[in-house]
Structures are given as structure tokens and as C-alpha cells.
N, C-alpha and C. Protein backbone atom coordinates (compact mmCIF):
# COMPACT_ATOMS: atom_id res chain seq x y z
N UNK A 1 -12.03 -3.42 19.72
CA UNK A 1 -12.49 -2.17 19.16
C UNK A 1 -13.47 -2.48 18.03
N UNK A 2 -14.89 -1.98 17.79
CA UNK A 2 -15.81 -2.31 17.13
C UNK A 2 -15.68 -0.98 15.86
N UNK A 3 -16.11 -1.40 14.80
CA UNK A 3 -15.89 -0.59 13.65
C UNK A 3 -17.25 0.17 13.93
N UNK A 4 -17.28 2.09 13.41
CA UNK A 4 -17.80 2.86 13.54
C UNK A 4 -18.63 3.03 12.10
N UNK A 5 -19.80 2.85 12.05
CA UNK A 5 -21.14 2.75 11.22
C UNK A 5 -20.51 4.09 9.90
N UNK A 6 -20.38 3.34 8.77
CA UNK A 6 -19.68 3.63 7.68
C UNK A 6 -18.19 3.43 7.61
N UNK A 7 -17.93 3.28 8.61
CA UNK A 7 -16.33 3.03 8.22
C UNK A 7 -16.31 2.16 6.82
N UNK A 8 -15.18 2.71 6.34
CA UNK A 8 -15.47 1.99 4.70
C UNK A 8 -14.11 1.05 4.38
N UNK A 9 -13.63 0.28 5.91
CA UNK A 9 -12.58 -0.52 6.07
C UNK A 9 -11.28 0.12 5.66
N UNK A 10 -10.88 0.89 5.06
CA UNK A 10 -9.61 1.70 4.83
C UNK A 10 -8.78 0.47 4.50
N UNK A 11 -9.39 0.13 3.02
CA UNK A 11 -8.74 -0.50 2.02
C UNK A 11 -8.13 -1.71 2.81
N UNK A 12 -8.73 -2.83 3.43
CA UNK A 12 -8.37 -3.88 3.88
C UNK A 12 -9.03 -5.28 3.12
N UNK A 13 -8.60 -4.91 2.05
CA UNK A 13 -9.27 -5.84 1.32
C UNK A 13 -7.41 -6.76 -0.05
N UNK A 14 -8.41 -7.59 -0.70
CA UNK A 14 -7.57 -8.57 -1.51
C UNK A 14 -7.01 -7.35 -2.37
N UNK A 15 -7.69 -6.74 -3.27
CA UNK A 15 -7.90 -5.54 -4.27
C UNK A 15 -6.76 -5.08 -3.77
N UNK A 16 -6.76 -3.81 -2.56
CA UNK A 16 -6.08 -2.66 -2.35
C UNK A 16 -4.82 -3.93 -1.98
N UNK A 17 -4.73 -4.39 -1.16
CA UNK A 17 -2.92 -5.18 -0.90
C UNK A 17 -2.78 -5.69 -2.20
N UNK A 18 -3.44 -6.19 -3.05
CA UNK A 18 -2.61 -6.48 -4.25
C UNK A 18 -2.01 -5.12 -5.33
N UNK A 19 -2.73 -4.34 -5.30
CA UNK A 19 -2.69 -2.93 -6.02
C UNK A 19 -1.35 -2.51 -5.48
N UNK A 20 -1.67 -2.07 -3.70
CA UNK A 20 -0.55 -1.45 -2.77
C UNK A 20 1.22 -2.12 -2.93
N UNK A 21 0.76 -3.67 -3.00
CA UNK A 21 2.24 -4.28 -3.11
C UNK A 21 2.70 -3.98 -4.64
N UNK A 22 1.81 -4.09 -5.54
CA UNK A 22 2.45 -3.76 -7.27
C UNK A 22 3.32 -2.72 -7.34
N UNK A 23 2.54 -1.40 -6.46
CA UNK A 23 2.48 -0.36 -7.06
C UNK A 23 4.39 0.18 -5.37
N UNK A 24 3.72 -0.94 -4.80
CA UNK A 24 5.14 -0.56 -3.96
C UNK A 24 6.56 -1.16 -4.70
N UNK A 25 6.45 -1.93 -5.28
CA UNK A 25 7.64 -2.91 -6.03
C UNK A 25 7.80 -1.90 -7.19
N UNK A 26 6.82 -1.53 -7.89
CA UNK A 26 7.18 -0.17 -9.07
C UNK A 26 8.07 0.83 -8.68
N UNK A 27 7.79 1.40 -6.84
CA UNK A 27 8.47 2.31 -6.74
C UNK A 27 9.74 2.27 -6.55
N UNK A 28 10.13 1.11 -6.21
CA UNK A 28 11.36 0.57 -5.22
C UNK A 28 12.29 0.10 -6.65
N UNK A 29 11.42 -0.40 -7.61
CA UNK A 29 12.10 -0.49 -9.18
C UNK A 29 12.70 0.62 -9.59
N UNK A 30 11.90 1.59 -9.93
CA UNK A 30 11.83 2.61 -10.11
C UNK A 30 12.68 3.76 -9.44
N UNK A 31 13.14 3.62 -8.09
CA UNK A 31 14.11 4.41 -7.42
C UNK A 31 15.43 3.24 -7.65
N UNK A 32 15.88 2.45 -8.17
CA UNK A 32 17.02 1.19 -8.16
C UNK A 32 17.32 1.93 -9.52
N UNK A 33 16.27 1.83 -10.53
CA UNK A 33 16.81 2.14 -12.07
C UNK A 33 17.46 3.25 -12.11
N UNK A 34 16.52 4.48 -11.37
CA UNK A 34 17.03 5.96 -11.42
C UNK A 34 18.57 6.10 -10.97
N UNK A 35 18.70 5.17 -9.78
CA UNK A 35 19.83 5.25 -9.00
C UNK A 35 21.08 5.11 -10.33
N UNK A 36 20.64 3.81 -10.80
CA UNK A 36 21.19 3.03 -11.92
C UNK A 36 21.82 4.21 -13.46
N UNK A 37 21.02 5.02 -13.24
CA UNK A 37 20.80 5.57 -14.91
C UNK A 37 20.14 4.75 -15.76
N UNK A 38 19.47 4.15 -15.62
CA UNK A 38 18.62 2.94 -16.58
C UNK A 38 17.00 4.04 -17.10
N UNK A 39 17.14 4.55 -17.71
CA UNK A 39 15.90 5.80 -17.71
C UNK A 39 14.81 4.89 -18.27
N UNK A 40 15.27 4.00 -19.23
CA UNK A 40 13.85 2.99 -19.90
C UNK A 40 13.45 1.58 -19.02
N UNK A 41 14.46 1.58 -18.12
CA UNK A 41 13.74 0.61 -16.86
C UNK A 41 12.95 1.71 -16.03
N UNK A 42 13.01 2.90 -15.32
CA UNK A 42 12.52 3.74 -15.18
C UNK A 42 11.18 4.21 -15.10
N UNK A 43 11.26 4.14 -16.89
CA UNK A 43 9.58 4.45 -17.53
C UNK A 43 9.18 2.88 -17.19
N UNK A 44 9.60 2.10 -17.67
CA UNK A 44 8.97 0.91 -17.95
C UNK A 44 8.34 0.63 -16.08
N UNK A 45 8.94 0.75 -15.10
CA UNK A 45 8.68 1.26 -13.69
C UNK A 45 7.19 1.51 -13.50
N UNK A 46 7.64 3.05 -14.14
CA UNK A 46 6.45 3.88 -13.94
C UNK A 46 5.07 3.18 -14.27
N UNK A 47 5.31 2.42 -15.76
CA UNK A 47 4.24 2.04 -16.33
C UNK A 47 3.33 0.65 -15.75
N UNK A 48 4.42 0.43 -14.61
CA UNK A 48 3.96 -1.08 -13.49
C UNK A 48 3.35 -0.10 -12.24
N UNK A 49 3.53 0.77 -12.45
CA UNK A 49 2.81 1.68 -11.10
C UNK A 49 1.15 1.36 -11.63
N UNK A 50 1.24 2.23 -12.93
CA UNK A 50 -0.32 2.23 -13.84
C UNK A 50 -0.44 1.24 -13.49
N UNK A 51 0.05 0.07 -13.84
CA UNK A 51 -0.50 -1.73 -14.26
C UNK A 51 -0.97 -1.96 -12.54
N UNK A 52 -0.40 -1.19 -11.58
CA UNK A 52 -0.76 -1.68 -10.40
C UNK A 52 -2.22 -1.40 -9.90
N UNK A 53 -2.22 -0.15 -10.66
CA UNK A 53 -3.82 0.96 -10.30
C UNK A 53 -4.73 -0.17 -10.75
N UNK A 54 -4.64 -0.11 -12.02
CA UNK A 54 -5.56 -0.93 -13.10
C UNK A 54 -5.73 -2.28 -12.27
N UNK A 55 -4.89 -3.15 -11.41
CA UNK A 55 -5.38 -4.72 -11.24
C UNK A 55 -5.89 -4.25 -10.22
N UNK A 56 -5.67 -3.21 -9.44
CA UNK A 56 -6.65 -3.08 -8.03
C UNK A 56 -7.78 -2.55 -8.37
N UNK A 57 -8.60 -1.73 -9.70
CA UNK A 57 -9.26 -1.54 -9.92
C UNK A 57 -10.12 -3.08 -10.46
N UNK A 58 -9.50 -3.56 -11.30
CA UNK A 58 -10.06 -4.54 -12.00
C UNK A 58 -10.43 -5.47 -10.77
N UNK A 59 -9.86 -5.74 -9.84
CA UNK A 59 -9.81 -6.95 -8.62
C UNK A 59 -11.32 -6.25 -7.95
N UNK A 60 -11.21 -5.01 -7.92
CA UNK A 60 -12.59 -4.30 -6.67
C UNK A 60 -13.98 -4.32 -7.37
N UNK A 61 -13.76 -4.33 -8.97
CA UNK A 61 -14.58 -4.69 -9.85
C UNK A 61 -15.09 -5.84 -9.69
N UNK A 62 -14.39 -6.97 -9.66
CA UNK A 62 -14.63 -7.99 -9.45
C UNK A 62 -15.23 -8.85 -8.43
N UNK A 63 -15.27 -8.28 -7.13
CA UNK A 63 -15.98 -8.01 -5.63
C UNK A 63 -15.12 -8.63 -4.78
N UNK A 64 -13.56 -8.12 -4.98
CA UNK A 64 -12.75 -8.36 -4.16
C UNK A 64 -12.06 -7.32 -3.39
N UNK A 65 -12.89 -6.05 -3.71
CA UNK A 65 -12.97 -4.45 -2.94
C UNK A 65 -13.43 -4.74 -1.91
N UNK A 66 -13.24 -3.53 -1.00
CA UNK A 66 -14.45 -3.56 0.38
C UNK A 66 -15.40 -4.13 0.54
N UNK A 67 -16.15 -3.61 -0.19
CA UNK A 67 -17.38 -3.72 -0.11
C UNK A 67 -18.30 -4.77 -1.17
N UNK A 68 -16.91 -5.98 -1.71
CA UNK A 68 -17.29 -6.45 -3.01
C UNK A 68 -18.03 -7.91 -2.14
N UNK A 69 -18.19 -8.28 -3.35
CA UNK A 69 -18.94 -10.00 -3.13
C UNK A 69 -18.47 -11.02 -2.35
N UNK A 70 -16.67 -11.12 -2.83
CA UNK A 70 -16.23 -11.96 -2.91
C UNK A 70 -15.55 -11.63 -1.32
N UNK A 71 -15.16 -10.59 -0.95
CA UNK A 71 -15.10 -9.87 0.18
C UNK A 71 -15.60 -10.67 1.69
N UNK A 72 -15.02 -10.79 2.87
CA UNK A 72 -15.64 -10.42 4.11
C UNK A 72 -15.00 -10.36 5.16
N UNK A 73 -15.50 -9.33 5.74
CA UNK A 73 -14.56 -8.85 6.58
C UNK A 73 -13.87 -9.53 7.75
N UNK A 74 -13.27 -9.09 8.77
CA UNK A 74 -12.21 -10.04 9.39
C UNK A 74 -12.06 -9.16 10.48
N UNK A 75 -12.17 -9.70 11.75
CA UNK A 75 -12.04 -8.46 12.74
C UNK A 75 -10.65 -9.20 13.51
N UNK A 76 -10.05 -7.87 13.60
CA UNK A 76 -8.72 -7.81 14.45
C UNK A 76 -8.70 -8.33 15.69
């Protein structure tokens, strides 16, 4: 199957799986603490969700996004 002219890879890059796994381990923290009653593991959770946004931003910055430098693509 050949990719369709703009497809914009739907986040198959270093960036988004590093972001996606942070921000999946935040949630999975984050539903363990709640379970727990731990409310300041919780926040502290939440605040690894942010930290997850921020390194996938910082990583796509860096041209390890889609469409970055460091980037290339890989066909299935």
C-alpha cells in the first residue's frame, strides 16, 4: 500500500512514540494512585502527562517529528 500525497504519516515518528509511551505510563500511574488514594502521586501523574507533551514537542523540534531532519520514513 503506497502512501497518499500529503499524508502527514500519522505520527510515526521517534517524537510522537516517545511522547505517546510517557504520556501512556502517566495515565496508567495516574489511574494506580487514584485507585490507591495517593492524590499527590496523582497530581505528580498528571504533571508526567505535561512532561510527556513537552519531550514530544521538544524531540519534533529537534527533527525527530514527521517531517523533521533527523526523520525517515520506513515503509511497512
Amino acid at each position: 500500500m503506497s502512501n497518499h500525497i500529503g499524508d502527514p504519516g500519522h505520527g510515526h515518528s521517534p517524537a510522537a512514540w516517545t511522547a505517546v509511551v510517557i504520556m501512556l505510563v502517566a495515565v496508567t500511574l495516574g489511574t494506580v494512585f487514584y485507585w490507591f488514594d495517593l492524590p499527590v502521586l496523582v497530581w505528580a501523574s498528571a504533571a508526567l502527562l505535561v512532561v510527556g507533551l513537552i519531550v514530544g514537542w521538544i524531540m519534533a523540534k529537534a527533527g525527530y517529528g514527521v517531517n523533521g531532519a533527523k526523520y525517515s520514513t520506513k515503509e511497512h
